[in-house]
Protein backbone atom coordinates (compact mmCIF):
# COMPACT_ATOMS: atom_id res chain seq x y z
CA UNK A 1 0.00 0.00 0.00
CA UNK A 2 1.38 3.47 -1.22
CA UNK A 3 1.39 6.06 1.96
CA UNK A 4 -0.96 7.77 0.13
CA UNK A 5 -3.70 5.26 0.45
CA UNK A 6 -2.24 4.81 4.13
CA UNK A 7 -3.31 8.20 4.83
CA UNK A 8 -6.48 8.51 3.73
CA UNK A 9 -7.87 5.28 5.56
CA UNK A 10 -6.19 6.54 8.50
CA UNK A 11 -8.00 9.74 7.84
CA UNK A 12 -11.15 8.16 6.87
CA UNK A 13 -11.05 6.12 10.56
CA UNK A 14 -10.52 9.15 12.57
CA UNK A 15 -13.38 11.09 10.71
CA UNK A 16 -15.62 8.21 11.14
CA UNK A 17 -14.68 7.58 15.24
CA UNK A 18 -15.37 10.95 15.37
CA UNK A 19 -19.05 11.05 14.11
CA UNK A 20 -19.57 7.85 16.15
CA UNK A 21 -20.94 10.08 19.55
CA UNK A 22 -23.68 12.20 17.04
CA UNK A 23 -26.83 11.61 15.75
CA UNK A 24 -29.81 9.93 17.66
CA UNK A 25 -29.15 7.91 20.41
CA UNK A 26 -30.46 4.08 20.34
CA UNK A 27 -33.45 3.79 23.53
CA UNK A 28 -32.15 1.63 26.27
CA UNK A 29 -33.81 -2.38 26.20
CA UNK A 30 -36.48 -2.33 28.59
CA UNK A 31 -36.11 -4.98 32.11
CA UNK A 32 -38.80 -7.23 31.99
CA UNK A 33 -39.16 -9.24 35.18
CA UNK A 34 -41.22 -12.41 35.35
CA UNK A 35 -41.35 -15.16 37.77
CA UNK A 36 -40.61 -18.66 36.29
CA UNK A 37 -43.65 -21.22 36.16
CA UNK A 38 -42.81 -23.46 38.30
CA UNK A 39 -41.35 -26.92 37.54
CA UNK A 40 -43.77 -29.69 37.66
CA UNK A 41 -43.21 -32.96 37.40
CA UNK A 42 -45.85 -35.95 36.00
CA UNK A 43 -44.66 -39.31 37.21
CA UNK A 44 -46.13 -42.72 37.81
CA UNK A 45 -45.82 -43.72 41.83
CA UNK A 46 -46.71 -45.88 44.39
CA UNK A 47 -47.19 -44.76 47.74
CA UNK A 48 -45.95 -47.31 50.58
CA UNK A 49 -46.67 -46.86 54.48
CA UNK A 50 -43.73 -46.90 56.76
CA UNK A 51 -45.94 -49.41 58.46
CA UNK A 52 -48.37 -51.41 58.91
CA UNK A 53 -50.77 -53.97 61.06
CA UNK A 54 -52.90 -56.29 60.12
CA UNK A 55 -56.27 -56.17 62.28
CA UNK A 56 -58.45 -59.42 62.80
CA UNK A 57 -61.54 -60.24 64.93
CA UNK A 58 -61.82 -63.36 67.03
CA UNK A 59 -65.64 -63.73 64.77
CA UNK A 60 -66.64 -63.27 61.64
CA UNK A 61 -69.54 -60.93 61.62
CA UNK A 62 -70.63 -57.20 60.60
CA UNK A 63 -68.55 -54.66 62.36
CA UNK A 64 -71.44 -52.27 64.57
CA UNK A 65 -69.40 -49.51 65.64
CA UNK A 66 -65.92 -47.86 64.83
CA UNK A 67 -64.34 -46.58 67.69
CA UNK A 68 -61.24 -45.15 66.59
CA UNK A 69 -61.18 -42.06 63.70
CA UNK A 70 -58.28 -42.12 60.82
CA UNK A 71 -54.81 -40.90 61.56
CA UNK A 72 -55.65 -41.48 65.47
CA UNK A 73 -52.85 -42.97 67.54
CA UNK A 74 -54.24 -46.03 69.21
CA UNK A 75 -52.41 -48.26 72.35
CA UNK A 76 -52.50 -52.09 72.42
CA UNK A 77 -54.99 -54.03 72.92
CA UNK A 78 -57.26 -51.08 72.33
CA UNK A 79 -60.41 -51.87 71.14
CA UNK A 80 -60.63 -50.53 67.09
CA UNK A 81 -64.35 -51.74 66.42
CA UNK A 82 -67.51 -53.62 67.46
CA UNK A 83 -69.15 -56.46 65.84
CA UNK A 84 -72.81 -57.03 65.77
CA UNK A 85 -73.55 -59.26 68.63
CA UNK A 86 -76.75 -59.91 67.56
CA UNK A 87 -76.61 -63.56 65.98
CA UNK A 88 -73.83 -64.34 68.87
CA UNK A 89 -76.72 -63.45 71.62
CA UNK A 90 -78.90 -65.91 69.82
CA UNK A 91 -76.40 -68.67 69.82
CA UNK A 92 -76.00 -67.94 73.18
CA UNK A 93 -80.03 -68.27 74.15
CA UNK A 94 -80.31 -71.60 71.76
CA UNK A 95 -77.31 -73.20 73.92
CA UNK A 96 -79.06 -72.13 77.04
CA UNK A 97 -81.92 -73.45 76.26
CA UNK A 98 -80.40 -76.74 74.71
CA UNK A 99 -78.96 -77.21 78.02
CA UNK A 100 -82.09 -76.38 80.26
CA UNK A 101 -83.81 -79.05 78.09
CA UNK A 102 -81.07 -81.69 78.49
CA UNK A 103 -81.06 -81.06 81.91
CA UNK A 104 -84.82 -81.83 82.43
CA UNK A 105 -84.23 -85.28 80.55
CA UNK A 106 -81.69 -85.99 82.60
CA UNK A 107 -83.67 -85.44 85.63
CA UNK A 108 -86.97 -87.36 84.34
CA UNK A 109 -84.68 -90.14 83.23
CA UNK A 110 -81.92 -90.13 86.36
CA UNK A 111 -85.54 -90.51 88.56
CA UNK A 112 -86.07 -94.37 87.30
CA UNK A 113 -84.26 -94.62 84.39
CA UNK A 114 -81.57 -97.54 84.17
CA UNK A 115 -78.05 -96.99 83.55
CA UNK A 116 -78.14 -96.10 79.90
CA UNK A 117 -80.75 -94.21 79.80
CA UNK A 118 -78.90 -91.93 82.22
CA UNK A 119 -75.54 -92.34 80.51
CA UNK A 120 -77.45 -91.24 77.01
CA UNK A 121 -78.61 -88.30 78.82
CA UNK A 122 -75.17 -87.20 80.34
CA UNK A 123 -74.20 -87.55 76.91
CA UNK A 124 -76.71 -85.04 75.98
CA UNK A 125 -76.23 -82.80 78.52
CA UNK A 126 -71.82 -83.02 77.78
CA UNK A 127 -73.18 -82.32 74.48
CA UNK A 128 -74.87 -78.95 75.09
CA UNK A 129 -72.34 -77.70 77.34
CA UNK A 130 -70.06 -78.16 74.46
CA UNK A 131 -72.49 -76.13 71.82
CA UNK A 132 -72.57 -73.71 74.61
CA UNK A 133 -68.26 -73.46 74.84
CA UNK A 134 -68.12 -73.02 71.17
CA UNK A 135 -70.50 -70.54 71.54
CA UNK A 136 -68.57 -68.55 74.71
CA UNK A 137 -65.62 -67.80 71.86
CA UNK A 138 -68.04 -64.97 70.52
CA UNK A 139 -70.06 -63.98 74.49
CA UNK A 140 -69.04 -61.46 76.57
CA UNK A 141 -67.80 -62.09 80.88
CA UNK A 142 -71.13 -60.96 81.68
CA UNK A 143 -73.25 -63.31 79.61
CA UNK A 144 -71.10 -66.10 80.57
CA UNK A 145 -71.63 -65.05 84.27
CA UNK A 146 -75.53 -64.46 83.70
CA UNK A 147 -75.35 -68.35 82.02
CA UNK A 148 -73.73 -69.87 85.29
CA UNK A 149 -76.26 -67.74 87.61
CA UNK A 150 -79.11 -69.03 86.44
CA UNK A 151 -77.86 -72.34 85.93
CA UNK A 152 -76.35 -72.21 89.86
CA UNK A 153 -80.22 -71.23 90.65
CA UNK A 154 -81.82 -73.85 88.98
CA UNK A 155 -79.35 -76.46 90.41
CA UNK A 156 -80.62 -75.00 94.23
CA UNK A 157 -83.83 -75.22 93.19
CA UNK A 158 -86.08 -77.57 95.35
CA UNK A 159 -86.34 -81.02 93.97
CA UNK A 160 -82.89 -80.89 93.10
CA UNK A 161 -81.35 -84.29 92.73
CA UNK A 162 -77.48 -82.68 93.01
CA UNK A 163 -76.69 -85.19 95.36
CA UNK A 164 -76.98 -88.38 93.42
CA UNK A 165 -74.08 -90.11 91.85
CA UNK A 166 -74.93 -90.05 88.76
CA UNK A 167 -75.53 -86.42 88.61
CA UNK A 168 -72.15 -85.72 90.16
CA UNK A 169 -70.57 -87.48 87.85
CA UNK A 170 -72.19 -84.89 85.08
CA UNK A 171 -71.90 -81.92 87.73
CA UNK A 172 -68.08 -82.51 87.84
CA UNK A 173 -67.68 -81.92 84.18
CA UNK A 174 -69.25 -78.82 84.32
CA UNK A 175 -67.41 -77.78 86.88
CA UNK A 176 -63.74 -78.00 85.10
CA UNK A 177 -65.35 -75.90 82.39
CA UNK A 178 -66.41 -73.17 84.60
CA UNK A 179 -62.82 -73.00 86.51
CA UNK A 180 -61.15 -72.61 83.51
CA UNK A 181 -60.70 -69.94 80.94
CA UNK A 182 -63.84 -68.29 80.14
């Protein structure tokens, strides 16, 4: 390049850096501010409990009242719900009268009967003491207690034969039932 040509770009680019600061001014870019949506996540899950209990009556039958609400901290052995004790209390009623009707064989046959005619009404008697423990699984304290009241009462009723041997022998069955568990 000739010095010529060196001077006039040299002039050109002073000129020109010169002019640079007139003329309009460009407007500043405005600040927008906006919050950012936020981040949301679509997943498939499962959702585990830290733990848990599994809860079983002693019956079957149709729960009658909840005692306990959702979320509620319980103790144990704290009773959760109620069952219907409806069909139970009949159970109950159809042993007692099962064995109030075995015992009134026993006592028209033990009167003159011979020996296996009484034995076949032990048997029957054994029997419905046996329908009636099944039954005790599902009966409360109290109806167990009311059962041996009334049966205690019809045992010192007068005409009682309670002191024969052959009703001993039936008597001290009943007797291990009632000192055990029940």
């Amino acid at each position: 390049m000739s010095g010529r040509s060196l001077l006039v770009l040299a002039l050109s680019t002073v000129l020109l850096a010169g002019c640079a600061g007139f003329g309009p001014q460009p407007e500043p870019t405005p600040v927008v501010e906006f919050e950012p949506e936020p981040i949301q996540i679509v997943a498939d899950a499962r959702v585990l409990p830290a733990r848990s209990a599994e809860l079983r009556f002693r019956n079957n039958g149709v729960i009658a009242e909840i005692l306990v609400v959702e979320g509620e901290e319980v103790a144990a052995d704290q009773p959760l719900a109620r069952l219907d004790s409806r069909e139970l209390e009949l159970a109950v009623a159809r042993a007692r009268s099962d064995i109030e009707q075995a015992e009134a064989r026993y006592e028209q046959v033990a009167q003159g009967a011979t020996p296996e005619e009484i034995a076949a009404a032990a048997a029957a008697v054994e029997q419905a003491e046996a329908i009636a423990r099944q039954t005790r699984g599902g009966v409360t304290a109290q109806d167990i207690t009311a059962a041996r009241a009334e049966l205690a009462e019809a045992r010192a009723a007068p005409g009682s034969t309670e002191r024969r041997p052959a009703q001993r022998r039936v008597g001290s069955g009943r007797s291990r039932d009632q000192s055990g568990p029940g």
